[in-house]
Protein backbone atom coordinates (compact mmCIF):
# COMPACT_ATOMS: atom_id res chain seq x y z
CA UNK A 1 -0.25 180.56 -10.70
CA UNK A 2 -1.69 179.95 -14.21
CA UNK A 3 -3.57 177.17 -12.77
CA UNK A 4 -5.02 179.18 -10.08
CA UNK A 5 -6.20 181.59 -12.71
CA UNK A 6 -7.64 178.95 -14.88
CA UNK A 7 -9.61 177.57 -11.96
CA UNK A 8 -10.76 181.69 -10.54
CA UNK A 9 -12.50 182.18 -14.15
CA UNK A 10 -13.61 178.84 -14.31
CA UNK A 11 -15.79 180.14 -11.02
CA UNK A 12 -16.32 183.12 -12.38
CA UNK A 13 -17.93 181.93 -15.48
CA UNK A 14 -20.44 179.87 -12.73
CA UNK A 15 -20.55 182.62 -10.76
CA UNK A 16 -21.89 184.71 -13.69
CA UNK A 17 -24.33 182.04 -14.78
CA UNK A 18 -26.17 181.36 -11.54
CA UNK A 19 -26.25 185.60 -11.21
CA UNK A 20 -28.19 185.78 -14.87
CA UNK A 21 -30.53 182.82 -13.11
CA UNK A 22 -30.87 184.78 -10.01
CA UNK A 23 -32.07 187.81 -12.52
CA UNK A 24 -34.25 185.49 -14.39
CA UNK A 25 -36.32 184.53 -11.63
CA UNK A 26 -36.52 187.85 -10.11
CA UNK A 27 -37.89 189.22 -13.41
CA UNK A 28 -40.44 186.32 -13.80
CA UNK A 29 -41.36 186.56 -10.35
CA UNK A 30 -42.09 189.72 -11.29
CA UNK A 31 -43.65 189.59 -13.99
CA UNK A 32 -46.36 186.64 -12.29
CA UNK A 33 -46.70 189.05 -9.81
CA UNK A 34 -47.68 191.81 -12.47
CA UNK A 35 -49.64 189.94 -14.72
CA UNK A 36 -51.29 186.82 -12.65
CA UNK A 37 -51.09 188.25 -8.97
CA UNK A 38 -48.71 185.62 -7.30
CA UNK A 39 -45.56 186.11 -6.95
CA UNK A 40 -43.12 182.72 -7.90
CA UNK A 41 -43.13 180.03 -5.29
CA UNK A 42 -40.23 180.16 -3.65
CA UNK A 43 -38.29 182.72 -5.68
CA UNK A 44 -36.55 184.11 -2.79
CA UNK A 45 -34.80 181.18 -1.59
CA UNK A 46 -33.36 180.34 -5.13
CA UNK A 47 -32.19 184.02 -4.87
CA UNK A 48 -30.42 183.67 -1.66
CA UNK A 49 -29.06 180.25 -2.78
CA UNK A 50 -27.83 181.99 -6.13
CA UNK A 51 -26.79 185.11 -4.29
CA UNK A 52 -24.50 182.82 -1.62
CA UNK A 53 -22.83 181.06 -4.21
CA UNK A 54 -22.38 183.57 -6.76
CA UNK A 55 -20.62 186.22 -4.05
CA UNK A 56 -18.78 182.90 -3.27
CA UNK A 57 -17.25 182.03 -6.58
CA UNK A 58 -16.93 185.57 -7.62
CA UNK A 59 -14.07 186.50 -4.96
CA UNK A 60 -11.45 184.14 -6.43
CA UNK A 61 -11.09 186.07 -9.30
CA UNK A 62 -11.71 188.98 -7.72
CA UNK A 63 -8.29 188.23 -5.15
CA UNK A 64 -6.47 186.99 -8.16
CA UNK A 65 -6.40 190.60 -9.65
CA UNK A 66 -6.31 191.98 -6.62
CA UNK A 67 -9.52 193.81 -7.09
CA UNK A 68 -10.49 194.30 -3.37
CA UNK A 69 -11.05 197.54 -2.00
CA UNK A 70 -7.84 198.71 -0.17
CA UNK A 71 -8.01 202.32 1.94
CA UNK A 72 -4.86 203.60 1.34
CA UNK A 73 -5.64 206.99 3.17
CA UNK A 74 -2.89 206.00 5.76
CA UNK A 75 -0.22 204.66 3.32
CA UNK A 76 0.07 207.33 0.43
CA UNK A 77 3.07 208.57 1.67
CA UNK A 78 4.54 204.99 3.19
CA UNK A 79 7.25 203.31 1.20
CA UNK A 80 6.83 200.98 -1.29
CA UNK A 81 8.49 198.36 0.60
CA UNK A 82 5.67 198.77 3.44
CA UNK A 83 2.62 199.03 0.99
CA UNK A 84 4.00 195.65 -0.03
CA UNK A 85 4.48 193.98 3.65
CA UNK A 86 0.81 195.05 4.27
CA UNK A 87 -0.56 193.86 1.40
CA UNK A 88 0.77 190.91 2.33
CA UNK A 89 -0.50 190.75 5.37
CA UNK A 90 -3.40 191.70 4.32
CA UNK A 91 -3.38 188.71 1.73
CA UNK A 92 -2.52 186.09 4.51
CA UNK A 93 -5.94 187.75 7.12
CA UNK A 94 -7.94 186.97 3.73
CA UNK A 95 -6.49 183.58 3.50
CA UNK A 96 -7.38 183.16 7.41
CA UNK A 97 -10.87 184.84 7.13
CA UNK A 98 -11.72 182.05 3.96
CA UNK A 99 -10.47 179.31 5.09
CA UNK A 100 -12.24 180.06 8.39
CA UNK A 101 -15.27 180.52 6.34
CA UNK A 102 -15.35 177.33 4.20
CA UNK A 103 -14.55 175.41 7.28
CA UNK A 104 -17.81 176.82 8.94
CA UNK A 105 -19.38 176.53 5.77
CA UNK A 106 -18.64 172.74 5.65
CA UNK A 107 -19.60 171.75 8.95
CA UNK A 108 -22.82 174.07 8.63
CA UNK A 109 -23.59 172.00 5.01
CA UNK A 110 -22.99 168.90 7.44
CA UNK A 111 -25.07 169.85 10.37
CA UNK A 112 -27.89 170.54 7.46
CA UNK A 113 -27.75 167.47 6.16
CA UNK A 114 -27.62 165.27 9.00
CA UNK A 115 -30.91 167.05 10.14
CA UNK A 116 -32.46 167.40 6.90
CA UNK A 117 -32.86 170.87 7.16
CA UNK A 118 -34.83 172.09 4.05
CA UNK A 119 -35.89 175.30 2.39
CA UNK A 120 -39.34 176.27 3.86
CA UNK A 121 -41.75 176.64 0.34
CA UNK A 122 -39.52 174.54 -2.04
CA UNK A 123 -38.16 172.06 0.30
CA UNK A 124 -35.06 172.07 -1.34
CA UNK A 125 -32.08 170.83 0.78
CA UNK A 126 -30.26 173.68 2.37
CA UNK A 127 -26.70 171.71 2.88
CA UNK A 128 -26.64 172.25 -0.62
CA UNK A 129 -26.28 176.04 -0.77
CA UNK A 130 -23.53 175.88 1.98
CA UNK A 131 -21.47 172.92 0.52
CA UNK A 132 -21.47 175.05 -2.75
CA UNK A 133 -19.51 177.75 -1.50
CA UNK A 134 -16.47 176.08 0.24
CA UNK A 135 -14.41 175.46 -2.69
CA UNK A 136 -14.46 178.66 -4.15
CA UNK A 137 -13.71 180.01 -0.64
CA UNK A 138 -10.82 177.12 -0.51
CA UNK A 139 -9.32 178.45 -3.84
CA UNK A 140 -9.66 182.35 -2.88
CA UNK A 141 -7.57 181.17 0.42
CA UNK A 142 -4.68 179.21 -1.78
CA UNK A 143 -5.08 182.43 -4.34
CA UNK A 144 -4.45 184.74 -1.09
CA UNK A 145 -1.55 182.63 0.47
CA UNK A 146 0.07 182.25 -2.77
CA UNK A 147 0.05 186.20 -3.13
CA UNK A 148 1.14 186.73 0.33
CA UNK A 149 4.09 184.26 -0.18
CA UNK A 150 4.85 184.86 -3.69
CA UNK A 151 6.42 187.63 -5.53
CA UNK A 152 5.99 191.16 -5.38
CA UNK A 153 3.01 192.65 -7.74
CA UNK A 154 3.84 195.14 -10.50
CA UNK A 155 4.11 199.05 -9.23
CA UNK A 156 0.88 201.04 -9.05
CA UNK A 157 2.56 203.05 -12.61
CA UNK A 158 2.38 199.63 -14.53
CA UNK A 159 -1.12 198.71 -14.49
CA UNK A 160 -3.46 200.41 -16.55
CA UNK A 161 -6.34 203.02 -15.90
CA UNK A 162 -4.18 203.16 -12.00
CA UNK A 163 -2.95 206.17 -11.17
CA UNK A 164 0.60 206.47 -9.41
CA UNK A 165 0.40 208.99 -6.79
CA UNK A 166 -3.13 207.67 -5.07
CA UNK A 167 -3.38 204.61 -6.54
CA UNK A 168 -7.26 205.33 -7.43
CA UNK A 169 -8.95 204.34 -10.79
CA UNK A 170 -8.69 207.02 -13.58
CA UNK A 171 -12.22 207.31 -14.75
């Protein structure tokens, strides 16, 4: 698992790098707007390529600490023992949902490059952008299948700033 966590900051630390880029050109697009009347050529497809692969690399990490958002409404007052079986079920329809979309994410990269399908101001090759995002979707799947398979996660009571009964953030 340490290796799994090495490689879910690793994409985090990309993720969080192409984000303050993303930000960058949104304020400088602004800014040319502001001050010289034209917005940046083709800010908004570096935005959306930024965007896709940041949301993309983020979500290893994010599975790895089991950060999702989980509606426990139904389970409060279910056992321990079946919070745990539907976590991990839950873990294995993540694994299924991101392996399903790197695989579409592939061939889509694929289909783009075989047609030379390009960005419509820049011209900058859109395979790119979808070939970018399947191995951080890859390693949120292993992350997912390794939680689902692996062992149990530490009671609600042992992680900090969770509280026990509801297992909502103490703010």
């Amino acid at each position: 698992m340490r290796i799994l966590e090495i490689l879910a900051k690793f994409t985090a630390l990309f993720a969080g790098t192409a984000l303050m880029l993303v930000a960058a050109i949104v304020c400088g697009s602004i800014f040319s707007r502001q001050f010289f009347g034209a917005a940046l050529l083709g800010d908004f497809e570096l935005v959306q390529f930024g965007m896709a692969f940041s949301v993309a690399s983020f979500m290893p990490l994010c599975q790895l600490r089991r950060g999702n958002i989980i509606v426990d409404f139904f389970t409060l007052r279910a056992s321990a023992r079946t919070r745990d079986l539907l976590d991990r079920v839950g873990c294995l329809l993540l694994a299924g949902m991101c392996s399903l979309l790197a695989w579409r994410s592939l061939l889509g990269g694929l289909s783009a490059r075989e047609y030379n399908s390009v960005t419509m101001l820049l011209q900058l090759p859109e395979w790119i952008a979808f070939v970018a995002m399947v191995p951080p979707l890859i390693l949120t799947a292993v992350i997912a299948l390794v939680q689902a398979f692996g062992p149990a996660p530490a009671a609600d009571d042992d992680l900090p700033g969770i509280a026990p009964a509801t297992g909502t953030r103490d703010i």
